[in-house]
Protein backbone atom coordinates (compact mmCIF):
# COMPACT_ATOMS: atom_id res chain seq x y z
CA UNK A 1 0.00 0.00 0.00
CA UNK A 2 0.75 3.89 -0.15
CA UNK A 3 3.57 5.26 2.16
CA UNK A 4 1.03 7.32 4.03
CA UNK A 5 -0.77 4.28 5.27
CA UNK A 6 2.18 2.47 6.59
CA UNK A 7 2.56 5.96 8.35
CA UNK A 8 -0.73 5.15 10.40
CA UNK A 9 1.18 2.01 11.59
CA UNK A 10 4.37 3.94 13.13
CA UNK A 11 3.98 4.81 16.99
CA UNK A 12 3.04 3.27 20.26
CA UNK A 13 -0.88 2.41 20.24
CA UNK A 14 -1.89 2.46 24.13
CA UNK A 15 -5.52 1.02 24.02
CA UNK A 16 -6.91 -2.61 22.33
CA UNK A 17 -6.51 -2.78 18.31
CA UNK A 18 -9.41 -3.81 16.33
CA UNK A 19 -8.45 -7.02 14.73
CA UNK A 20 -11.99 -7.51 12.77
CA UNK A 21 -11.31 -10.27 9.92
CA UNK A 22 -7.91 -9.71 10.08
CA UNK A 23 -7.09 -13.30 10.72
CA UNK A 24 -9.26 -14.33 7.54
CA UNK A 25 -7.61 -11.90 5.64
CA UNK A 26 -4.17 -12.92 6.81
CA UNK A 27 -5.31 -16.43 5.12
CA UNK A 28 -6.45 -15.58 2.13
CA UNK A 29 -2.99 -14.00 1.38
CA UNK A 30 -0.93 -16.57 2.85
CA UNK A 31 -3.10 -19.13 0.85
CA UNK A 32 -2.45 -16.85 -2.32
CA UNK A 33 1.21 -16.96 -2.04
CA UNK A 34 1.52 -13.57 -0.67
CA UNK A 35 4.18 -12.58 2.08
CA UNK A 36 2.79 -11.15 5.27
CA UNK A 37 4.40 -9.51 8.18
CA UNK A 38 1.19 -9.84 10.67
CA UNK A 39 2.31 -7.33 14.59
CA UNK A 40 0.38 -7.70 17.73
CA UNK A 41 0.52 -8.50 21.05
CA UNK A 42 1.87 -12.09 22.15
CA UNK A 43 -2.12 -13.73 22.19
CA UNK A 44 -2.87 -12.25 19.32
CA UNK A 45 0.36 -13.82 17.60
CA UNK A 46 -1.10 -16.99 19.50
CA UNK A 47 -4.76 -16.22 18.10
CA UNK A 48 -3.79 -16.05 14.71
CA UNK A 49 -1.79 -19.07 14.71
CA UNK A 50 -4.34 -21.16 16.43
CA UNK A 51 -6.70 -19.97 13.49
CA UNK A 52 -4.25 -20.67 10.51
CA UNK A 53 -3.43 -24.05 12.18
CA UNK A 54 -0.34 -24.62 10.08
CA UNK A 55 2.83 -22.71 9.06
CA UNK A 56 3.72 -20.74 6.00
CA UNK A 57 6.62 -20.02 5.02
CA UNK A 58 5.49 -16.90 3.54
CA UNK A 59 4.71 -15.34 7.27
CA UNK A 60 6.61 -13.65 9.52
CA UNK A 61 5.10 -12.72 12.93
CA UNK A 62 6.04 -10.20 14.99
CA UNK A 63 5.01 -9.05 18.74
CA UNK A 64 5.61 -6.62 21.02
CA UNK A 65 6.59 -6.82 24.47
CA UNK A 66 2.69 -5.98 26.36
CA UNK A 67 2.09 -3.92 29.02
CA UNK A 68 -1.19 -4.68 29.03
CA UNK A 69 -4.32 -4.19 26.98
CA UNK A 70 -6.30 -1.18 28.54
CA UNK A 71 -10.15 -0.83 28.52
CA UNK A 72 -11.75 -0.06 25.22
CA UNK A 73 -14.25 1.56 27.60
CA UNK A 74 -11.98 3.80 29.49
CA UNK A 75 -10.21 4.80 26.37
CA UNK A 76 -13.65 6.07 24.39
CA UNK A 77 -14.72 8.08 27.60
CA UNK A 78 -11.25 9.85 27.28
CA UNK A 79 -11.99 10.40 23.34
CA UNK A 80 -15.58 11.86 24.59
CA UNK A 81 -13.88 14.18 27.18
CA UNK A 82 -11.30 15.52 24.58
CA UNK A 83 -13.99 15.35 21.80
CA UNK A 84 -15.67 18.14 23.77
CA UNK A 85 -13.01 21.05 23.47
CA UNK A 86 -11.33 20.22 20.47
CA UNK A 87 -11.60 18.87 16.95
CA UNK A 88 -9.05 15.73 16.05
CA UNK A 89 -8.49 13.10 13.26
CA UNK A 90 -5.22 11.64 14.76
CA UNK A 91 -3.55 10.11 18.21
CA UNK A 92 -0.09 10.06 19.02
CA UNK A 93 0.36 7.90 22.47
CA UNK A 94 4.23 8.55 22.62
CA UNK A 95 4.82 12.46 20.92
CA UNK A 96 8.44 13.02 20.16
CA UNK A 97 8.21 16.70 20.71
CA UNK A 98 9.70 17.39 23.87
CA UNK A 99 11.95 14.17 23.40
CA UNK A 100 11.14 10.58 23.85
CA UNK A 101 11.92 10.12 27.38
CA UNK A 102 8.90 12.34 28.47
CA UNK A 103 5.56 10.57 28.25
CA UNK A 104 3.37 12.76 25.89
CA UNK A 105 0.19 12.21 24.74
CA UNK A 106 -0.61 14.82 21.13
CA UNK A 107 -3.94 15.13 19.64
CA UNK A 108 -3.65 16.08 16.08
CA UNK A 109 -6.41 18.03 13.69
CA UNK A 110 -4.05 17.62 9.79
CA UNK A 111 -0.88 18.31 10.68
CA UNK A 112 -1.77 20.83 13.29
CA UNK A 113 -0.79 19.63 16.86
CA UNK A 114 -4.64 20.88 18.63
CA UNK A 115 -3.03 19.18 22.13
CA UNK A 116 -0.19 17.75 23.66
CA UNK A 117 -0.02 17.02 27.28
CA UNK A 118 2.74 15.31 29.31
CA UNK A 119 2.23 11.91 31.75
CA UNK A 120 1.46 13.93 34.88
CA UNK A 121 -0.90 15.83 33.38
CA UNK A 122 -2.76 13.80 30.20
CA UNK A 123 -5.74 11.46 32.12
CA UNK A 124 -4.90 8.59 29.62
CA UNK A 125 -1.25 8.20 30.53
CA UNK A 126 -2.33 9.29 34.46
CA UNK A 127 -4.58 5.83 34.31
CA UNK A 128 -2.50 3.95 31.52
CA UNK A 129 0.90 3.85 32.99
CA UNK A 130 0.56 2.97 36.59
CA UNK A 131 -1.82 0.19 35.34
CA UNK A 132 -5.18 1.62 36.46
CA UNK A 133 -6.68 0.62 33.38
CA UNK A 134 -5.32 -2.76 33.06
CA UNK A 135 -7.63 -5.98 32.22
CA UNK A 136 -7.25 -8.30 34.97
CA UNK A 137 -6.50 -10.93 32.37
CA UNK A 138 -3.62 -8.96 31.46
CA UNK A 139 -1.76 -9.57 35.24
CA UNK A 140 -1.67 -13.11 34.70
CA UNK A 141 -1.17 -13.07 30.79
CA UNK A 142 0.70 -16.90 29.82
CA UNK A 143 1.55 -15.80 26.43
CA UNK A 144 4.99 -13.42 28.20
CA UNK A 145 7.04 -16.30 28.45
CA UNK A 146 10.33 -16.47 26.38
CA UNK A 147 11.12 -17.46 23.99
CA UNK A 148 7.96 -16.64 21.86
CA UNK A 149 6.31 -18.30 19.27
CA UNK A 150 6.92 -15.24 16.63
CA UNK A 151 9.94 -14.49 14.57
CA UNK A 152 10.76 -11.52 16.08
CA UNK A 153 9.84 -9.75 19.28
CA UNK A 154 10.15 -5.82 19.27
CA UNK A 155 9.70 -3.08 22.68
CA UNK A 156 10.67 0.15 23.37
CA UNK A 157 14.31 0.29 25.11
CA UNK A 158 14.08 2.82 27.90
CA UNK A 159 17.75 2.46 28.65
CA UNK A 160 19.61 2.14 25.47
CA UNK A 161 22.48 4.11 26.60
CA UNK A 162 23.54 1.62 29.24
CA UNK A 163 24.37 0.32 26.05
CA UNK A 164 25.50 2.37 23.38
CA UNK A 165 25.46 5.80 24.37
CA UNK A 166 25.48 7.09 20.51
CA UNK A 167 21.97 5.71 20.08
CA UNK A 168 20.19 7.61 22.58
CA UNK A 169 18.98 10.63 20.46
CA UNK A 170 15.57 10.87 22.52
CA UNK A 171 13.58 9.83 19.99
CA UNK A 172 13.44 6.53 20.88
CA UNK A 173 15.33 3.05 20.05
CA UNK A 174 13.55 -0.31 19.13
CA UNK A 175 15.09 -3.36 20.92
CA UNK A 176 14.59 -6.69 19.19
CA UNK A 177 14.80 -10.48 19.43
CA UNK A 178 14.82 -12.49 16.54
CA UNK A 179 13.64 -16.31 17.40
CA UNK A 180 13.52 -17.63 13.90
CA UNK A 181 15.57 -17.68 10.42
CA UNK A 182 12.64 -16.66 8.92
């Protein structure tokens, strides 16, 4: 597809994707021939591959390292609350504008930044990141364990200058684990 919709795929996504008929979708292409690079959370990995029920060769899976899934519910009464005072078409969960090392949640309307608010102040990140938001299911998730069932396993590293200090431009560095030749 187009460069601008891969665009809608960078970033951290703090709240519970949408997977719809993903998985049947993620068949007929794999069935076709077609090479697909299917990213989620470690049961969704597990989800998918419990539907396909096989390999392919032609499939590489990748998942992140989970927090937790929040509440869909939570999340939408925060989009209702902001929906009030301002007029949006995009969410940034992690902003880069005042660095990545400071939590900031941006609201954008186009390419016009409409809010941006930090961790102590933003009520998403305030409930997201000390886990007030949590599902239950998340605290005892068994789909953590290492090594994984995907190819690769991707999360944010906090402390990449312990190191290589030269990497830590704060704007954030991807740490990966590759578990298969794929």
């Amino acid at each position: 597809h187009c460069k601008a919709e891969r665009d809608k795929l960078r970033y951290s996504k703090y709240v519970q994707s949408e997977i719809g008929n993903t998985f049947q979708e993620c068949k007929r292409l794999l069935d076709r021939g077609i090479a697909v690079c299917f990213s989620g959370t470690p049961c969704q990995i597990h989800g998918l591959k419990g539907y396909l029920d096989k390999d392919y060769k032609n499939l590489i899976l990748v998942d992140i390292v989970c927090h937790s899934v929040p509440s869909p519910m939570i999340f939408s009464k925060y989009l209702e609350l902001q929906k009030k005072n301002k007029k949006f078409d995009n969410i940034v969960f992690r902003d880069k504008h005042w660095g990545y090392s400071y939590s900031t949640m941006a609201l954008y309307d186009g390419s016009k930044c409409v809010y941006r608010k930090g961790s102590e102040s933003d009520l998403w990140f305030r409930s997201f990141l000390p886990g007030l938001c949590d599902r239950e299911s998340c605290y005892d998730c068994q789909y953590q364990s290492w090594p994984r069932i995907s190819d690769i396993t991707i999360w944010d590293c906090f402390n990449v200058k312990k190191f290589d200090k030269s990497f830590d431009d704060n704007k954030g560095t991807t740490s990966m684990v590759v578990w298969s030749n794929k």
